[in-house]
Protein backbone atom coordinates (compact mmCIF):
# COMPACT_ATOMS: atom_id res chain seq x y z
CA UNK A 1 10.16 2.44 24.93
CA UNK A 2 7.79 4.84 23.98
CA UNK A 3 4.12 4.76 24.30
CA UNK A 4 1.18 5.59 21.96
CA UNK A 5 -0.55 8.51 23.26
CA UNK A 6 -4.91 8.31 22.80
CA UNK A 7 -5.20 11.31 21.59
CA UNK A 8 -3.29 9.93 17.52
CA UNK A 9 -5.09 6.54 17.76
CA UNK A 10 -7.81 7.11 14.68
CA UNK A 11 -11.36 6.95 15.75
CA UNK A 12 -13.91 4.39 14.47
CA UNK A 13 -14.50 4.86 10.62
CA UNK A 14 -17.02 7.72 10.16
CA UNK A 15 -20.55 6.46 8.75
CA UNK A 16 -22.48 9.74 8.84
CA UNK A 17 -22.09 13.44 7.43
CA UNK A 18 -21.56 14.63 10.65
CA UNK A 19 -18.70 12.08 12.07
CA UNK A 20 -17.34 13.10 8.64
CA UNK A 21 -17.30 16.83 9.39
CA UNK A 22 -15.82 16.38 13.16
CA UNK A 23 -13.17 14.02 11.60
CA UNK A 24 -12.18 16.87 9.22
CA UNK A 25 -11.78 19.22 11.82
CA UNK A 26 -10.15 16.93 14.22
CA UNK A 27 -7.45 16.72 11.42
CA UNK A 28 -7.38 20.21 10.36
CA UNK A 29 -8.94 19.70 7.07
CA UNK A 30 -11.90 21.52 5.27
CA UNK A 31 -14.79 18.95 5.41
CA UNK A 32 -14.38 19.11 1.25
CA UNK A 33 -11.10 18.20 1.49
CA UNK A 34 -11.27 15.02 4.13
CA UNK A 35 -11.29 12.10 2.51
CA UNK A 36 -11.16 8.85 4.74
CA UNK A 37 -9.87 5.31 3.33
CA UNK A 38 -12.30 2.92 1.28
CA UNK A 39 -13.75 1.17 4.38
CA UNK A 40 -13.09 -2.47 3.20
CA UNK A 41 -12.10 -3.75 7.28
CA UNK A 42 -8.69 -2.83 6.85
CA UNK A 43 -9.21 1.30 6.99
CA UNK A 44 -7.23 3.20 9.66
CA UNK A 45 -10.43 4.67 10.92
CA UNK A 46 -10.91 8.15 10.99
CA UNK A 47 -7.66 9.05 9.05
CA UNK A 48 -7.65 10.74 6.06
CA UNK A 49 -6.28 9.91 2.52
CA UNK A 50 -3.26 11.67 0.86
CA UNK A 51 -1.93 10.59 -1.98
CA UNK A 52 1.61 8.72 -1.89
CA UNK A 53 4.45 10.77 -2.74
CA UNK A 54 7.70 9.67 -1.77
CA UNK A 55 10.20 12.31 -0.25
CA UNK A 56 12.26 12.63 -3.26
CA UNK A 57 9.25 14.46 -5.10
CA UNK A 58 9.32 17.09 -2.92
CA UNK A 59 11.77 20.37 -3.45
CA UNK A 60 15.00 20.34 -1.98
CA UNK A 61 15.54 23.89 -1.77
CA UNK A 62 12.22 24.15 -0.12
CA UNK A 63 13.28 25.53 4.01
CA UNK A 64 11.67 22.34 5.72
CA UNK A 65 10.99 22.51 9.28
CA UNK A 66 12.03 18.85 9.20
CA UNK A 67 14.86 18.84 6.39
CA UNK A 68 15.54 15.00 6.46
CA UNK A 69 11.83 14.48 5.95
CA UNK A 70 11.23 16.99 3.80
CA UNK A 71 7.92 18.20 5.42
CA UNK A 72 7.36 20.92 7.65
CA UNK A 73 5.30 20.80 11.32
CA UNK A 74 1.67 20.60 9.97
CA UNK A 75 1.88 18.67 7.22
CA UNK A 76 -0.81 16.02 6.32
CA UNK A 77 1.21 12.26 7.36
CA UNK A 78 0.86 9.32 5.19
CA UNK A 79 -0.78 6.40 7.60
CA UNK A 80 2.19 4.28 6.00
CA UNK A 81 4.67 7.48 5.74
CA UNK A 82 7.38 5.26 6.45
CA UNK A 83 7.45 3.02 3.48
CA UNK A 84 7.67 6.06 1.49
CA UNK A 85 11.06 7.85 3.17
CA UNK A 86 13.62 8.85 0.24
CA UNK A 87 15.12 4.95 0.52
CA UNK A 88 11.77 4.02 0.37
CA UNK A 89 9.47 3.16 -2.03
CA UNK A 90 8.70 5.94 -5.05
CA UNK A 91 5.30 5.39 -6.60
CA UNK A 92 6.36 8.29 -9.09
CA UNK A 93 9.29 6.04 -10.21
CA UNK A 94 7.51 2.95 -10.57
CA UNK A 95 5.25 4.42 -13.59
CA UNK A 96 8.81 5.75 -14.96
CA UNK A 97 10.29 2.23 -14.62
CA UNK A 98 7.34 0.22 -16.06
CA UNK A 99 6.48 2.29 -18.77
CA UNK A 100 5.83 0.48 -22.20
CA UNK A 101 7.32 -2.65 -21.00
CA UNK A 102 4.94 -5.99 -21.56
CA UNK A 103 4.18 -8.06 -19.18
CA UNK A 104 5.84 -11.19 -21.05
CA UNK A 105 9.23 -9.33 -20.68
CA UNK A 106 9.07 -8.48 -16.70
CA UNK A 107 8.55 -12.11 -16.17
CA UNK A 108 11.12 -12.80 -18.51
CA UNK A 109 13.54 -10.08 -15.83
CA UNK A 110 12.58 -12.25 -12.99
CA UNK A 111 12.86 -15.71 -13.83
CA UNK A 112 15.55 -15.77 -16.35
CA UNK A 113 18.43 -15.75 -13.82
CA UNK A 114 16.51 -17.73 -11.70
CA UNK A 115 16.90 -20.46 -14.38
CA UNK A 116 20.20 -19.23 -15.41
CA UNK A 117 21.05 -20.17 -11.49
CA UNK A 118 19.40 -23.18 -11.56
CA UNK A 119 21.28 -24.43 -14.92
CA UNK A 120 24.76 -23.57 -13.66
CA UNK A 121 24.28 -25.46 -10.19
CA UNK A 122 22.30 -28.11 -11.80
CA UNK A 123 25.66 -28.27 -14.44
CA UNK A 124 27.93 -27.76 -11.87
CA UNK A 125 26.36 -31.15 -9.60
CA UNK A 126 26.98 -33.20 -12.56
CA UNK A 127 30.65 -31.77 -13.60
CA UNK A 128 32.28 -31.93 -10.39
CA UNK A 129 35.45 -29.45 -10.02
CA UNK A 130 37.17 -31.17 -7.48
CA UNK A 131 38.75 -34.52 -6.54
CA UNK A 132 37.29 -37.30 -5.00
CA UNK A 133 37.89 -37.92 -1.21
CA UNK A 134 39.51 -41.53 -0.53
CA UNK A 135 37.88 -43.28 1.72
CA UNK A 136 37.96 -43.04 5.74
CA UNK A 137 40.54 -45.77 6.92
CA UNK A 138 38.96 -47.12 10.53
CA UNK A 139 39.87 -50.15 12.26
CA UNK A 140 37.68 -52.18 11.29
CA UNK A 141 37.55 -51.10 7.80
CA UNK A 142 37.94 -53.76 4.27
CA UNK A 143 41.21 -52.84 3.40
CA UNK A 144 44.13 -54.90 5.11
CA UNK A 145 46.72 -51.91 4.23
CA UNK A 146 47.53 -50.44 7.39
CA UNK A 147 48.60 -46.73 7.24
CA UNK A 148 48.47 -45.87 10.72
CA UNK A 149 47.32 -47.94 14.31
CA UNK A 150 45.25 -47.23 17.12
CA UNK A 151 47.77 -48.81 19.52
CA UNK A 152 48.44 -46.53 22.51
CA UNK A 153 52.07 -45.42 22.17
CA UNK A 154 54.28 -45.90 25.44
């Protein structure tokens, strides 16, 4: 199991110039460059913004010190790096995939085979494919036809 060490746990969310500037150097960062999360109660804190990129934007020929990653030892981290691993998702991607497309047609993509589903099970309940089941023969059933008893042999 392993255990979250103090030290990473992000501070409370910096109100003045000069939690700002001890924040940036905590991290590393020029105090130009730190950035902290919109504080709207759900902010990490302390920790700084980057910009999403998923691991596929980054160069593969690039000599990583973490290859699998694709970042190297000092690198700023995402606070939610792992939604954005190369199976991830790819914000770059997303503005590829939903370019010029209305909105009336990506609803159309989502519920058309969810009515296409519904039809053919909906169709298929009312044309049955299979036979009818006769029904269960007890002893005490309606039908005087005996096909088998529930006399205790020998």
């Amino acid at each position: 199991m392993a255990y979250y060490h103090i030290d990473w746990k992000p501070k409370p969310y910096p109100c003045t110039k000069a939690e700002r500037e001890a924040a940036a150097k905590r991290y590393n960062l020029l105090p130009s460059d730190y950035k902290p999360f919109e504080n709207d109660g759900l902010a990490p804190g302390d920790y700084f913004y980057v910009e999403p990129y998923n691991t596929e934007c980054r160069s593969p020929w690039e000599p990583y010190d973490y290859p699998s990653e694709r970042r190297d030892f000092n690198d700023p981290q995402q606070f939610d790096a792992q939604l954005y691993l190369a199976s991830g998702y790819n914000p770059a991607k997303l503005k590829e995939i939903l370019k010029g497309q209305p909105v009336w047609y990506m609803l159309f993509k989502t519920f058309a085979p969810l009515f296409g589903l519904w039809f053919c099970l909906s169709l298929g309940q009312m044309y049955c494919f299979f036979f009818p089941l006769k029904a269960k023969q007890y002893p005490h059933a309606v039908d005087k036809e005996n096909h088998y008893t529930f006399e205790k042999l020998g």
